[in-house]
PDBML (XML) file of the C-alpha atoms, coordinates in Angstrom:
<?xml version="1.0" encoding="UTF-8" ?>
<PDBx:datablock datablockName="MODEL"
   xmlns:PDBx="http://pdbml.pdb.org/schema/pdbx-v50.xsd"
   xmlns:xsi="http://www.w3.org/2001/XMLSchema-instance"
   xsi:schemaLocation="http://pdbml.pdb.org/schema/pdbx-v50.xsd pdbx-v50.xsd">
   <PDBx:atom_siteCategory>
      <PDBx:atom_site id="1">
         <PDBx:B_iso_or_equiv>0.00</PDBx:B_iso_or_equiv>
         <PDBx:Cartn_x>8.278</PDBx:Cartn_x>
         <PDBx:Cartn_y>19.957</PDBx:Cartn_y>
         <PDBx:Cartn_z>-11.807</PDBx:Cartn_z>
         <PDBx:auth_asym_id>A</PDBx:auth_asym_id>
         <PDBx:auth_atom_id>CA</PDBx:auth_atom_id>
         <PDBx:auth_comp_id>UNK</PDBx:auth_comp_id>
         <PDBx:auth_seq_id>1</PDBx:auth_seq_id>
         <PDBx:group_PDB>ATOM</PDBx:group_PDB>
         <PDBx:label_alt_id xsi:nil="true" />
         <PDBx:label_asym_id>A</PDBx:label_asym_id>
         <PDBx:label_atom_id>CA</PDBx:label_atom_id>
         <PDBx:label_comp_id>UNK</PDBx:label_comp_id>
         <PDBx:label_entity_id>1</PDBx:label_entity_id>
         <PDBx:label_seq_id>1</PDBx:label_seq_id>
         <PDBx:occupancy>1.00</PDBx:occupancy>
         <PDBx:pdbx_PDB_model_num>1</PDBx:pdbx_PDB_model_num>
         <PDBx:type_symbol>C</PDBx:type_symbol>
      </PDBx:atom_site>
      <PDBx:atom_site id="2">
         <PDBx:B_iso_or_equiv>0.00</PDBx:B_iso_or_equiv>
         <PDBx:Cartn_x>9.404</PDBx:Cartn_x>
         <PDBx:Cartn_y>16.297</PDBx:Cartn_y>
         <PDBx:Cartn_z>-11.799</PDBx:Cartn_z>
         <PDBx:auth_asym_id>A</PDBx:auth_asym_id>
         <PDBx:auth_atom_id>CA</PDBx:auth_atom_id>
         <PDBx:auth_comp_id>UNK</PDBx:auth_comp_id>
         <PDBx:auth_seq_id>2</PDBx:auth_seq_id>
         <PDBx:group_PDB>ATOM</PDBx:group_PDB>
         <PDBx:label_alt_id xsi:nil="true" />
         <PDBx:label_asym_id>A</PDBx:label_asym_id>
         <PDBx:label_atom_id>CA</PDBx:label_atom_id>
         <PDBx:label_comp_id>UNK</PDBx:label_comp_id>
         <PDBx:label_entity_id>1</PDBx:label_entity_id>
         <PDBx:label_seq_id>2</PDBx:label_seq_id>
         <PDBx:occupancy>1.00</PDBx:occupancy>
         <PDBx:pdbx_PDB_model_num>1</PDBx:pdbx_PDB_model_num>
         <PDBx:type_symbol>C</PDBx:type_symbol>
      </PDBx:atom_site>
      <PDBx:atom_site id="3">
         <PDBx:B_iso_or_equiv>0.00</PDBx:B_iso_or_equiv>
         <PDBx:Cartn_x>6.351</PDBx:Cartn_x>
         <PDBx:Cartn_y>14.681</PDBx:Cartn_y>
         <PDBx:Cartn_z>-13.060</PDBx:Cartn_z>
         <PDBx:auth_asym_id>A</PDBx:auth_asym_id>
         <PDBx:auth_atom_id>CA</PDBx:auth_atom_id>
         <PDBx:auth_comp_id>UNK</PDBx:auth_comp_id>
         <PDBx:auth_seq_id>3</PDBx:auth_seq_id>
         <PDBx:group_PDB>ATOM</PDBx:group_PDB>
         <PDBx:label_alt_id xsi:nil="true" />
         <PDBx:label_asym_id>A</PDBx:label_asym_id>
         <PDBx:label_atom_id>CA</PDBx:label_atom_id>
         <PDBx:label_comp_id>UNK</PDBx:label_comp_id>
         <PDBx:label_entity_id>1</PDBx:label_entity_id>
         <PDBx:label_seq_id>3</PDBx:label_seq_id>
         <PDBx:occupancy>1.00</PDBx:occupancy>
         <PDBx:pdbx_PDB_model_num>1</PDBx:pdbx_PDB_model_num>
         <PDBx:type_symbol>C</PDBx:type_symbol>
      </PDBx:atom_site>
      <PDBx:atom_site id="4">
         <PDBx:B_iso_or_equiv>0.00</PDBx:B_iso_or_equiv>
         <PDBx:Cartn_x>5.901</PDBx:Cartn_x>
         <PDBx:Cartn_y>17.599</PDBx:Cartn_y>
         <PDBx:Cartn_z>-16.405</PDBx:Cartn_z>
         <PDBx:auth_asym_id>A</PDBx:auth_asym_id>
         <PDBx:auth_atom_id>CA</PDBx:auth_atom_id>
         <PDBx:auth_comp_id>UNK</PDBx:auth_comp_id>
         <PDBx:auth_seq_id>4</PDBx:auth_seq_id>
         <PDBx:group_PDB>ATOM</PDBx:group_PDB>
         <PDBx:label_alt_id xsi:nil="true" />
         <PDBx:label_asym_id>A</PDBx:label_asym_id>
         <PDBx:label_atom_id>CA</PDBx:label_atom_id>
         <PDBx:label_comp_id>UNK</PDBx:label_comp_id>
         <PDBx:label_entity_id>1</PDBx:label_entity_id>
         <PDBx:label_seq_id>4</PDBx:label_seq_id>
         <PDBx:occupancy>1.00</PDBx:occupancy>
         <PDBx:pdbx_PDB_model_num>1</PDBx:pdbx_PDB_model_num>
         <PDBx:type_symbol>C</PDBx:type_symbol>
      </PDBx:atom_site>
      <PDBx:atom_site id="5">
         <PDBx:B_iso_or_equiv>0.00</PDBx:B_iso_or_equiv>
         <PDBx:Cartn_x>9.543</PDBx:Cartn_x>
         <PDBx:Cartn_y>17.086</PDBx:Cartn_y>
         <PDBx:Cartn_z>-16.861</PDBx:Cartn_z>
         <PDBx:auth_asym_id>A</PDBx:auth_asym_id>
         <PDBx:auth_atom_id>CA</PDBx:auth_atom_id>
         <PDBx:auth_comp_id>UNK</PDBx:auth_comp_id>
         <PDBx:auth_seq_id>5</PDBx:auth_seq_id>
         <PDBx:group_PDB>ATOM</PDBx:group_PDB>
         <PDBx:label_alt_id xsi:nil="true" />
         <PDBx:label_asym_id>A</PDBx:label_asym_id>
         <PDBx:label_atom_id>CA</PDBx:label_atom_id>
         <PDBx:label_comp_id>UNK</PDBx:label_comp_id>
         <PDBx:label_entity_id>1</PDBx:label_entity_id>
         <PDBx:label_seq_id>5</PDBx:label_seq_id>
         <PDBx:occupancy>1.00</PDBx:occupancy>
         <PDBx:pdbx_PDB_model_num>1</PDBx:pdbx_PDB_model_num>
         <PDBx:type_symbol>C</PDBx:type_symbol>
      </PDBx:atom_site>
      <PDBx:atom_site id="6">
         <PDBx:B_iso_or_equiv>0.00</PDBx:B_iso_or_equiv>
         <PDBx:Cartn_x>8.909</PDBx:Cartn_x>
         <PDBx:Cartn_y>13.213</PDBx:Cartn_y>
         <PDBx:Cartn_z>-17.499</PDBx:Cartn_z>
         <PDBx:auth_asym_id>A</PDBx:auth_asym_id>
         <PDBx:auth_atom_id>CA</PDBx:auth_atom_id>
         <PDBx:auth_comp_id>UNK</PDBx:auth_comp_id>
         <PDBx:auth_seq_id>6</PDBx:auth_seq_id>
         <PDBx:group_PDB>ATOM</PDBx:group_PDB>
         <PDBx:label_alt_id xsi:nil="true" />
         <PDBx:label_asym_id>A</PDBx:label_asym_id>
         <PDBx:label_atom_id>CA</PDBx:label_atom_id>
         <PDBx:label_comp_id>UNK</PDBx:label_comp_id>
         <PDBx:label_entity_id>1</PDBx:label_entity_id>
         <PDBx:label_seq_id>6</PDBx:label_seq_id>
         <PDBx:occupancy>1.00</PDBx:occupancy>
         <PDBx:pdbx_PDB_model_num>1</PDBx:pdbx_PDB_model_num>
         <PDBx:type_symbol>C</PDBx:type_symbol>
      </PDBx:atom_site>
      <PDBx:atom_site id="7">
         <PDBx:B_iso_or_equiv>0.00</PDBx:B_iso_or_equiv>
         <PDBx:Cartn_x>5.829</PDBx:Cartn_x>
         <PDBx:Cartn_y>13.675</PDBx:Cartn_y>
         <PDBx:Cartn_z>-18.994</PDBx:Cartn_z>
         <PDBx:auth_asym_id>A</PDBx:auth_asym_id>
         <PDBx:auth_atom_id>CA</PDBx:auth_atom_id>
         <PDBx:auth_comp_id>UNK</PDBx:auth_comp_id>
         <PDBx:auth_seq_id>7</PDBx:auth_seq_id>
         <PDBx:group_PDB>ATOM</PDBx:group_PDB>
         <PDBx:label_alt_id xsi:nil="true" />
         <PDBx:label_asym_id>A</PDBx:label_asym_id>
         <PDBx:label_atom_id>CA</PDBx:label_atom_id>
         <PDBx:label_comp_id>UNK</PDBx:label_comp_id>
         <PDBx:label_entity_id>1</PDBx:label_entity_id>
         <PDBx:label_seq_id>7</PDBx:label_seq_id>
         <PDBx:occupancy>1.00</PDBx:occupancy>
         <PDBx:pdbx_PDB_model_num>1</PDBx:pdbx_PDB_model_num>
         <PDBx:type_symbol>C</PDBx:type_symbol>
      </PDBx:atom_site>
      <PDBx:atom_site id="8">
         <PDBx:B_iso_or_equiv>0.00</PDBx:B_iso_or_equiv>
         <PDBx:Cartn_x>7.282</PDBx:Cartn_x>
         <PDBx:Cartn_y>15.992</PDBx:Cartn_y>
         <PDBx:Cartn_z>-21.358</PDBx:Cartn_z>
         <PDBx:auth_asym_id>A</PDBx:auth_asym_id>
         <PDBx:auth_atom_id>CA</PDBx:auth_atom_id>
         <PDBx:auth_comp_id>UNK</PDBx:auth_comp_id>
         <PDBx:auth_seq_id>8</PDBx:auth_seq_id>
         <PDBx:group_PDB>ATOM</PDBx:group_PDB>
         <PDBx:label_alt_id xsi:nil="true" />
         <PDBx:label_asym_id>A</PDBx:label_asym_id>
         <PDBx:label_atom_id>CA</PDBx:label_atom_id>
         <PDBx:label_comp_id>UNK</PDBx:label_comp_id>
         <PDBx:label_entity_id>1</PDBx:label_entity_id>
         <PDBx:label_seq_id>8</PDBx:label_seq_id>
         <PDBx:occupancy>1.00</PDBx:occupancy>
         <PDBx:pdbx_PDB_model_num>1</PDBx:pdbx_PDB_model_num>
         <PDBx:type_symbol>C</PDBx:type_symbol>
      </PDBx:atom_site>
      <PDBx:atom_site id="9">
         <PDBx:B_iso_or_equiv>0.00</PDBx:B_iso_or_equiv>
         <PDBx:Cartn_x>9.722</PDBx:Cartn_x>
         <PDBx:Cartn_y>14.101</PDBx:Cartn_y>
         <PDBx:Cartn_z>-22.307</PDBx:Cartn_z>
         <PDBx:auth_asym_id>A</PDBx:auth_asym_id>
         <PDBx:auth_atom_id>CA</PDBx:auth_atom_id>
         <PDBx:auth_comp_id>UNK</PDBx:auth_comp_id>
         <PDBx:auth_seq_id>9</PDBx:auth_seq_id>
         <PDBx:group_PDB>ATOM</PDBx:group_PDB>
         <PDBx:label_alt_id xsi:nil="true" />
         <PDBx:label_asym_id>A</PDBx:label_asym_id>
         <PDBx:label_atom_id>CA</PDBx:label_atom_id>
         <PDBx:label_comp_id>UNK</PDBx:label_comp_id>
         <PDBx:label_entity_id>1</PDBx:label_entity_id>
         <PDBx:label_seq_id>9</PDBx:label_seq_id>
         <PDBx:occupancy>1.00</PDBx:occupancy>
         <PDBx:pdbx_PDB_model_num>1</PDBx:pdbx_PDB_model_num>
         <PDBx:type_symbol>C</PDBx:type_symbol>
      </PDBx:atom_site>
      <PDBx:atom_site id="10">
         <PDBx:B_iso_or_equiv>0.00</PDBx:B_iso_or_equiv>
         <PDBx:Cartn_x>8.245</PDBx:Cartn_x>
         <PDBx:Cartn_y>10.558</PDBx:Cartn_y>
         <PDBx:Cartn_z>-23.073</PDBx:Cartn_z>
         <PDBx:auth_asym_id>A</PDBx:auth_asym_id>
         <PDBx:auth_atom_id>CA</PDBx:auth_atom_id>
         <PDBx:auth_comp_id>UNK</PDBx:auth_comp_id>
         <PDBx:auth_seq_id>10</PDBx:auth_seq_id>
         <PDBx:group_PDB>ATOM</PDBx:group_PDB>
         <PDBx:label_alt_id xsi:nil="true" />
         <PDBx:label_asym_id>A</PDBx:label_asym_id>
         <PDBx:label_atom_id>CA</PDBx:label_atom_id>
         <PDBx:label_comp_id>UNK</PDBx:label_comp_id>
         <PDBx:label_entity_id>1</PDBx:label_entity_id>
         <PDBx:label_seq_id>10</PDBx:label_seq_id>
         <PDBx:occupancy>1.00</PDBx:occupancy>
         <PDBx:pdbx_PDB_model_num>1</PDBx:pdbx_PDB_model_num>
         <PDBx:type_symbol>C</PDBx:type_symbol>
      </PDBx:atom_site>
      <PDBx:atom_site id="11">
         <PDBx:B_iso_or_equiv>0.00</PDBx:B_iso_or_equiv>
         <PDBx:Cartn_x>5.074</PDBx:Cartn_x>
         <PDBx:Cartn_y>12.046</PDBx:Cartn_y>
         <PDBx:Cartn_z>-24.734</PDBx:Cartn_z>
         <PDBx:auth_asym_id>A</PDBx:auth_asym_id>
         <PDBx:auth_atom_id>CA</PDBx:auth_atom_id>
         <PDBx:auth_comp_id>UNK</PDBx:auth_comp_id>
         <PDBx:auth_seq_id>11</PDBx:auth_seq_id>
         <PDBx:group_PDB>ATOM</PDBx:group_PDB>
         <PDBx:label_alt_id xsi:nil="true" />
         <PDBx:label_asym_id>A</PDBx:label_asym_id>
         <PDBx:label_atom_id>CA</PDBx:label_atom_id>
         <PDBx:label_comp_id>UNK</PDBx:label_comp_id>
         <PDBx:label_entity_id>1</PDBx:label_entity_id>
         <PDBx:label_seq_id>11</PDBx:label_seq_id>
         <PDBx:occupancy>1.00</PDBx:occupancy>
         <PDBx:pdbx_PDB_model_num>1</PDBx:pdbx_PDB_model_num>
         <PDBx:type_symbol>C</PDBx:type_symbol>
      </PDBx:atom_site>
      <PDBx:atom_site id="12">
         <PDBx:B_iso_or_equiv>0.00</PDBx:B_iso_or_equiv>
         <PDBx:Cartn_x>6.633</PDBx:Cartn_x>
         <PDBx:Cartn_y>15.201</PDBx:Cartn_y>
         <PDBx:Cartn_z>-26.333</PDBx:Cartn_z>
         <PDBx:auth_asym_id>A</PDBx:auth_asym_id>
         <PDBx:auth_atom_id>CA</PDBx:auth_atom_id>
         <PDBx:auth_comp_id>UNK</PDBx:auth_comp_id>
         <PDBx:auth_seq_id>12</PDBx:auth_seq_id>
         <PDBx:group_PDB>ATOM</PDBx:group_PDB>
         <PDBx:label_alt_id xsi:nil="true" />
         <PDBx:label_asym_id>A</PDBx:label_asym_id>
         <PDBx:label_atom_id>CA</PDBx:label_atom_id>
         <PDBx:label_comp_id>UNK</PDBx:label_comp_id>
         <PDBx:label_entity_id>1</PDBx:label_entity_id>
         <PDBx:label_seq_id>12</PDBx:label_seq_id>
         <PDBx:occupancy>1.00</PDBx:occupancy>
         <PDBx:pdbx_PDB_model_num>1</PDBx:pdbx_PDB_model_num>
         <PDBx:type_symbol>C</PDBx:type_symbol>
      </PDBx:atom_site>
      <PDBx:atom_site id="13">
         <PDBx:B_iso_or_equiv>0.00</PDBx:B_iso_or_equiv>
         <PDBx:Cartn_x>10.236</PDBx:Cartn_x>
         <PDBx:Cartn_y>13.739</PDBx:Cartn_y>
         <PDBx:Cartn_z>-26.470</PDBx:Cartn_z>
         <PDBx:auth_asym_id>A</PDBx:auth_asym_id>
         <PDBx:auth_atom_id>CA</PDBx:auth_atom_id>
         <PDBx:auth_comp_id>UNK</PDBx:auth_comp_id>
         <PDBx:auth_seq_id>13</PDBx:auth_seq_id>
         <PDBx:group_PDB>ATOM</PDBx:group_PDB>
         <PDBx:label_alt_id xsi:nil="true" />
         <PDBx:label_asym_id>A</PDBx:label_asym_id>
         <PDBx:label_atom_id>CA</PDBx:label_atom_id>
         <PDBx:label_comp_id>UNK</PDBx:label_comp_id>
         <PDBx:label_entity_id>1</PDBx:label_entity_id>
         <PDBx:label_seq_id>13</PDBx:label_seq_id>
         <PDBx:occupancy>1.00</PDBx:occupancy>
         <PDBx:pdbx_PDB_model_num>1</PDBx:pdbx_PDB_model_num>
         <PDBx:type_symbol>C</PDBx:type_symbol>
      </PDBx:atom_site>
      <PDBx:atom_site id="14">
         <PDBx:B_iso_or_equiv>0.00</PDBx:B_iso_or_equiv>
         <PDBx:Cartn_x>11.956</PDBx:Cartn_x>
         <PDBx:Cartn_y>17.287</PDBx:Cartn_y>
         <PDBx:Cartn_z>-24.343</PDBx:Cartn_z>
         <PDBx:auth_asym_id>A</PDBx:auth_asym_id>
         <PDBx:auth_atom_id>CA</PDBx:auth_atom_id>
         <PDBx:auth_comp_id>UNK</PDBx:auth_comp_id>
         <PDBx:auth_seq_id>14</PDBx:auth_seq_id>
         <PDBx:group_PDB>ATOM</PDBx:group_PDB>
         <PDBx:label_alt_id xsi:nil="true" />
         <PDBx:label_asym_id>A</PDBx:label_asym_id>
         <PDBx:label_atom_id>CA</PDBx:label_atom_id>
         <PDBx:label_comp_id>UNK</PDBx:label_comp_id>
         <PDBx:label_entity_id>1</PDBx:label_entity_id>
         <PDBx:label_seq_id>14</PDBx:label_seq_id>
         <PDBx:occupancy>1.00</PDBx:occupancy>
         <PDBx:pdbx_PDB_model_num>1</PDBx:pdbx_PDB_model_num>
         <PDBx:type_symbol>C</PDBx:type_symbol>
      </PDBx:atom_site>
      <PDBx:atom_site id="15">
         <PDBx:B_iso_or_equiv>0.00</PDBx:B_iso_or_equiv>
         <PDBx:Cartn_x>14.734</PDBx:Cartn_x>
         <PDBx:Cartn_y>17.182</PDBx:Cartn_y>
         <PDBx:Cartn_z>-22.696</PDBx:Cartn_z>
         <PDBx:auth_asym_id>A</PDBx:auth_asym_id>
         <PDBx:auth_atom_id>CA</PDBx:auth_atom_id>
         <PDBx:auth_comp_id>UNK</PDBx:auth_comp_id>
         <PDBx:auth_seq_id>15</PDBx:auth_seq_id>
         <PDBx:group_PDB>ATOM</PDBx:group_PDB>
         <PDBx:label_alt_id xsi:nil="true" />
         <PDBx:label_asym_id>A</PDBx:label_asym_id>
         <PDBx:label_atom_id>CA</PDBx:label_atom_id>
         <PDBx:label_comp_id>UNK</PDBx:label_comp_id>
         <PDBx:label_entity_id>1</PDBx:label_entity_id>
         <PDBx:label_seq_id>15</PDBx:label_seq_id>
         <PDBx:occupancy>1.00</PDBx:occupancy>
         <PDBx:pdbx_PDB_model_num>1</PDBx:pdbx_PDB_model_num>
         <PDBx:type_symbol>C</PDBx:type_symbol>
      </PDBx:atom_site>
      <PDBx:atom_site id="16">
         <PDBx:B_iso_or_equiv>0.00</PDBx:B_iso_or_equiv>
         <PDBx:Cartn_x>14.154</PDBx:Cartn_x>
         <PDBx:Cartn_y>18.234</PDBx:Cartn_y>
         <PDBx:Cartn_z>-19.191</PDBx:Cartn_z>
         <PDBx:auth_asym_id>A</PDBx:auth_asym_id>
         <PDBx:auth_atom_id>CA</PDBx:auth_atom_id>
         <PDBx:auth_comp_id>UNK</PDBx:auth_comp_id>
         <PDBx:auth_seq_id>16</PDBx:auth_seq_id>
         <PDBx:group_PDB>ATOM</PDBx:group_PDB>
         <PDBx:label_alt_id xsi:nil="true" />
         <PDBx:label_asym_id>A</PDBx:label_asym_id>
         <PDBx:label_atom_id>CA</PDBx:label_atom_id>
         <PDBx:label_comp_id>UNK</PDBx:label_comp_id>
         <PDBx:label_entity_id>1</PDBx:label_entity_id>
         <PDBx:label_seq_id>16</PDBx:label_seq_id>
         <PDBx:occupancy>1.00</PDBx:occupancy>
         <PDBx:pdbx_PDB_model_num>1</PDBx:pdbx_PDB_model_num>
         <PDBx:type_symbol>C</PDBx:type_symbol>
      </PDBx:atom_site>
      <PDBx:atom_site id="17">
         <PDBx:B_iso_or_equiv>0.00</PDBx:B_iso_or_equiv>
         <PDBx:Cartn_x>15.798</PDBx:Cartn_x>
         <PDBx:Cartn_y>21.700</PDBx:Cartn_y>
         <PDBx:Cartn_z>-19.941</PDBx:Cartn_z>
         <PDBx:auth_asym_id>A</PDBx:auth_asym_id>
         <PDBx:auth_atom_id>CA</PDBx:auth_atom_id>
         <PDBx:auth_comp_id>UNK</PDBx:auth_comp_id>
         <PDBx:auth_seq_id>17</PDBx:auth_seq_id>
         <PDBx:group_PDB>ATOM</PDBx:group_PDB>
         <PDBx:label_alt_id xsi:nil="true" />
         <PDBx:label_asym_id>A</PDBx:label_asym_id>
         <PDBx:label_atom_id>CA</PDBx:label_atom_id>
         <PDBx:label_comp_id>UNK</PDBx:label_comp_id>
         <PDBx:label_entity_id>1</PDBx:label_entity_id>
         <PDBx:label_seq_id>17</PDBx:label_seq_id>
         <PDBx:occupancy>1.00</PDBx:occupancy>
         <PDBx:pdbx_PDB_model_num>1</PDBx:pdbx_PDB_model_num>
         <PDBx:type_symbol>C</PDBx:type_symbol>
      </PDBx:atom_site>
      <PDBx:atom_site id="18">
         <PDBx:B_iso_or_equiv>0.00</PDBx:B_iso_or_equiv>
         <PDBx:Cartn_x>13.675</PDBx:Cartn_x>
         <PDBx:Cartn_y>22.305</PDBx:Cartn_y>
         <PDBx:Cartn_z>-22.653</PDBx:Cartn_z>
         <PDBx:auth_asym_id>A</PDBx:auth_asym_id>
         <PDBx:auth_atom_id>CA</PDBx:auth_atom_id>
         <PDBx:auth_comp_id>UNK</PDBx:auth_comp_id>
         <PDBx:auth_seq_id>18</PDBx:auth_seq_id>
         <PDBx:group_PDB>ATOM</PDBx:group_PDB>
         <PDBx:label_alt_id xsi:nil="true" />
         <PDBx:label_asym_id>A</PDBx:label_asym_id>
         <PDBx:label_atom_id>CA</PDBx:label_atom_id>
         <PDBx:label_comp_id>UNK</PDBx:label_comp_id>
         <PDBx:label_entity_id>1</PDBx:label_entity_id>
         <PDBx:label_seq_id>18</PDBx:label_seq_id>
         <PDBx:occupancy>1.00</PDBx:occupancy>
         <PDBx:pdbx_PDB_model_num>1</PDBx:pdbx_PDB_model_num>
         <PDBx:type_symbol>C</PDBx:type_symbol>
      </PDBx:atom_site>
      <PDBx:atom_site id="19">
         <PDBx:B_iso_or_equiv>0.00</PDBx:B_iso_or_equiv>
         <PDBx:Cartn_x>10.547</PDBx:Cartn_x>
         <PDBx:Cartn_y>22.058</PDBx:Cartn_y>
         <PDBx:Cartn_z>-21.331</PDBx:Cartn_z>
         <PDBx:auth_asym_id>A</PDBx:auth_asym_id>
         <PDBx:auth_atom_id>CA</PDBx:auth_atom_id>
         <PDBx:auth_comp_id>UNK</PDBx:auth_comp_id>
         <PDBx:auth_seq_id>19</PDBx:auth_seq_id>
         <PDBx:group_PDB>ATOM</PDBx:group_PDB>
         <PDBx:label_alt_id xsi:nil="true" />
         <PDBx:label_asym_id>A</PDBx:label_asym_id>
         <PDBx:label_atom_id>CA</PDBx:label_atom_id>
         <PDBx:label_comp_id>UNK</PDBx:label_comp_id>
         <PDBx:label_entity_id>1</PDBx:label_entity_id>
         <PDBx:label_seq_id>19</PDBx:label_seq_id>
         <PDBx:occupancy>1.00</PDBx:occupancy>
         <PDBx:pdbx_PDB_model_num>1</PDBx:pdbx_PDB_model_num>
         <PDBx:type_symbol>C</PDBx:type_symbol>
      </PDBx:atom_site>
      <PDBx:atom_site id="20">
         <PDBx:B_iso_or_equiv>0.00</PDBx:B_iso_or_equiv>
         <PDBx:Cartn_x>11.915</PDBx:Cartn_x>
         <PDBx:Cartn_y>23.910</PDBx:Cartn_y>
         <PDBx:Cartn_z>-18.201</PDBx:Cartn_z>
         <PDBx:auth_asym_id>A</PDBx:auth_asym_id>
         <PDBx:auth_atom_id>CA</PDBx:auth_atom_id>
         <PDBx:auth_comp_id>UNK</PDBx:auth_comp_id>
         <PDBx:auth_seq_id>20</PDBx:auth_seq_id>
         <PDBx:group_PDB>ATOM</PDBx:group_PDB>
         <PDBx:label_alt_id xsi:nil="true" />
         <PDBx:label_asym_id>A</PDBx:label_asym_id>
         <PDBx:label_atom_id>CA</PDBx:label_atom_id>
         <PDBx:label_comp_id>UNK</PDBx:label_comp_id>
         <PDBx:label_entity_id>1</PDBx:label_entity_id>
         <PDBx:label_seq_id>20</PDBx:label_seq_id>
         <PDBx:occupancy>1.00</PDBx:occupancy>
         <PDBx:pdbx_PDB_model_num>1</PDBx:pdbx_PDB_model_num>
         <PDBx:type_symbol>C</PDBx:type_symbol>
      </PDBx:atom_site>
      <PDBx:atom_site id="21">
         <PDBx:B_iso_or_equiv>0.00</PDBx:B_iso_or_equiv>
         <PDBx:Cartn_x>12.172</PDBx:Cartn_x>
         <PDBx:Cartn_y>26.891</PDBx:Cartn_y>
         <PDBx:Cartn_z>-20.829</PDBx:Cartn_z>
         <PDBx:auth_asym_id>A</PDBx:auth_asym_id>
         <PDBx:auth_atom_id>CA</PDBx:auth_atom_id>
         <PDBx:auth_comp_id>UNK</PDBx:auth_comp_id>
         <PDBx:auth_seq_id>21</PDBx:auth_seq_id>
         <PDBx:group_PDB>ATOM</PDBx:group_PDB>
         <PDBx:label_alt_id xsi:nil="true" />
         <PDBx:label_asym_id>A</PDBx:label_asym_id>
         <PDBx:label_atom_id>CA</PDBx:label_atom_id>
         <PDBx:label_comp_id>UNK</PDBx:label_comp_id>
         <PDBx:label_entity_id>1</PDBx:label_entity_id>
         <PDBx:label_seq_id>21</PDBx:label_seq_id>
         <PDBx:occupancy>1.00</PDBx:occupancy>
         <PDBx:pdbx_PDB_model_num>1</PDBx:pdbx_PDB_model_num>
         <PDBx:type_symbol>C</PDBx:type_symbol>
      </PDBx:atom_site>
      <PDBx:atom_site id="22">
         <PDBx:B_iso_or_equiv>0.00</PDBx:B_iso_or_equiv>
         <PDBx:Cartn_x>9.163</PDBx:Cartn_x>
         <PDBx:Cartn_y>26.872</PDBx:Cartn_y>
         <PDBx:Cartn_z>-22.570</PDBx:Cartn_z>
         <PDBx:auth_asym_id>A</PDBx:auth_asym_id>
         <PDBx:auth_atom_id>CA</PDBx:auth_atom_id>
         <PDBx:auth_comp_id>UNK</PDBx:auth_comp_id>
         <PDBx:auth_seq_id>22</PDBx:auth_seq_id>
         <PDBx:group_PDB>ATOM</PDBx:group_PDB>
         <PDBx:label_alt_id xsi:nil="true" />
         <PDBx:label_asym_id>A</PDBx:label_asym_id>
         <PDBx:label_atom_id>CA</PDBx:label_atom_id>
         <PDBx:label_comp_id>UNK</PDBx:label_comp_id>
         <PDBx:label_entity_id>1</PDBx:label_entity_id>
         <PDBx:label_seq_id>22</PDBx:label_seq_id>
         <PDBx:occupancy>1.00</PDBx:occupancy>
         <PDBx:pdbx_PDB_model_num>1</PDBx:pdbx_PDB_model_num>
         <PDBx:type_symbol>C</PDBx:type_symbol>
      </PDBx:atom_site>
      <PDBx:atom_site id="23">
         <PDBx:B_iso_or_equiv>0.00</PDBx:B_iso_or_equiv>
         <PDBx:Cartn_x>7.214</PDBx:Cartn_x>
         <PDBx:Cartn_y>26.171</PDBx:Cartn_y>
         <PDBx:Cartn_z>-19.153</PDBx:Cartn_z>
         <PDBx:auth_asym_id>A</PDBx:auth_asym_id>
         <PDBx:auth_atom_id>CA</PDBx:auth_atom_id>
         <PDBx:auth_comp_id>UNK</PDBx:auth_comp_id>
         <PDBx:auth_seq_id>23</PDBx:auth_seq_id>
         <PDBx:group_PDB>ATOM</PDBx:group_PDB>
         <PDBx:label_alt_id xsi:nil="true" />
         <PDBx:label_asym_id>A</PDBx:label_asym_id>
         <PDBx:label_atom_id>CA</PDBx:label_atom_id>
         <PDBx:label_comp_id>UNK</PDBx:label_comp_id>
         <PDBx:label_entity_id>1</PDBx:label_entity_id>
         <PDBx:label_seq_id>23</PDBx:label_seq_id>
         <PDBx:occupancy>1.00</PDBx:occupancy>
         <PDBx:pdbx_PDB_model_num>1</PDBx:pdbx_PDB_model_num>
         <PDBx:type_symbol>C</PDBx:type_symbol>
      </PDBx:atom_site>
      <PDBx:atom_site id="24">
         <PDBx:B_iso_or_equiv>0.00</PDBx:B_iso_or_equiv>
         <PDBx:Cartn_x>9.146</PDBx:Cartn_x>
         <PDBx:Cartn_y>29.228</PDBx:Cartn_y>
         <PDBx:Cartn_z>-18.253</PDBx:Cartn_z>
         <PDBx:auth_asym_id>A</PDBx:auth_asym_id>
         <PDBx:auth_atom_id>CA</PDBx:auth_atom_id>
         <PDBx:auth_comp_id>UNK</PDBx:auth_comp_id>
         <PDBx:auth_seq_id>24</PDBx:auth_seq_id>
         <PDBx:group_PDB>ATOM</PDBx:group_PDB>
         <PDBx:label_alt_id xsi:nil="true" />
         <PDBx:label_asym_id>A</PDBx:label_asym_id>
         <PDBx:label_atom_id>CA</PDBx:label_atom_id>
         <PDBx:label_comp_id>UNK</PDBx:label_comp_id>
         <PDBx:label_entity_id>1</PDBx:label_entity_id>
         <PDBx:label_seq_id>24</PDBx:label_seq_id>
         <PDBx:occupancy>1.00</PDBx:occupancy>
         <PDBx:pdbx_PDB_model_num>1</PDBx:pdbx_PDB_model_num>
         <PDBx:type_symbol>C</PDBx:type_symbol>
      </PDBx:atom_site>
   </PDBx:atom_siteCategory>
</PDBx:datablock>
């Protein structure tokens, strides 16, 4: 969780709650 959540957000610029959703 930690590691997509950073991921996603320095490469696909999401906020941690939005990738949370659309992972969801």
């Amino acid at each position: 969780t930690s590691t997509l959540q950073q991921t996603a957000s320095s490469k696909l610029g999401f906020t941690p709650k939005k990738t949370m959703m659309v992972a969801q």
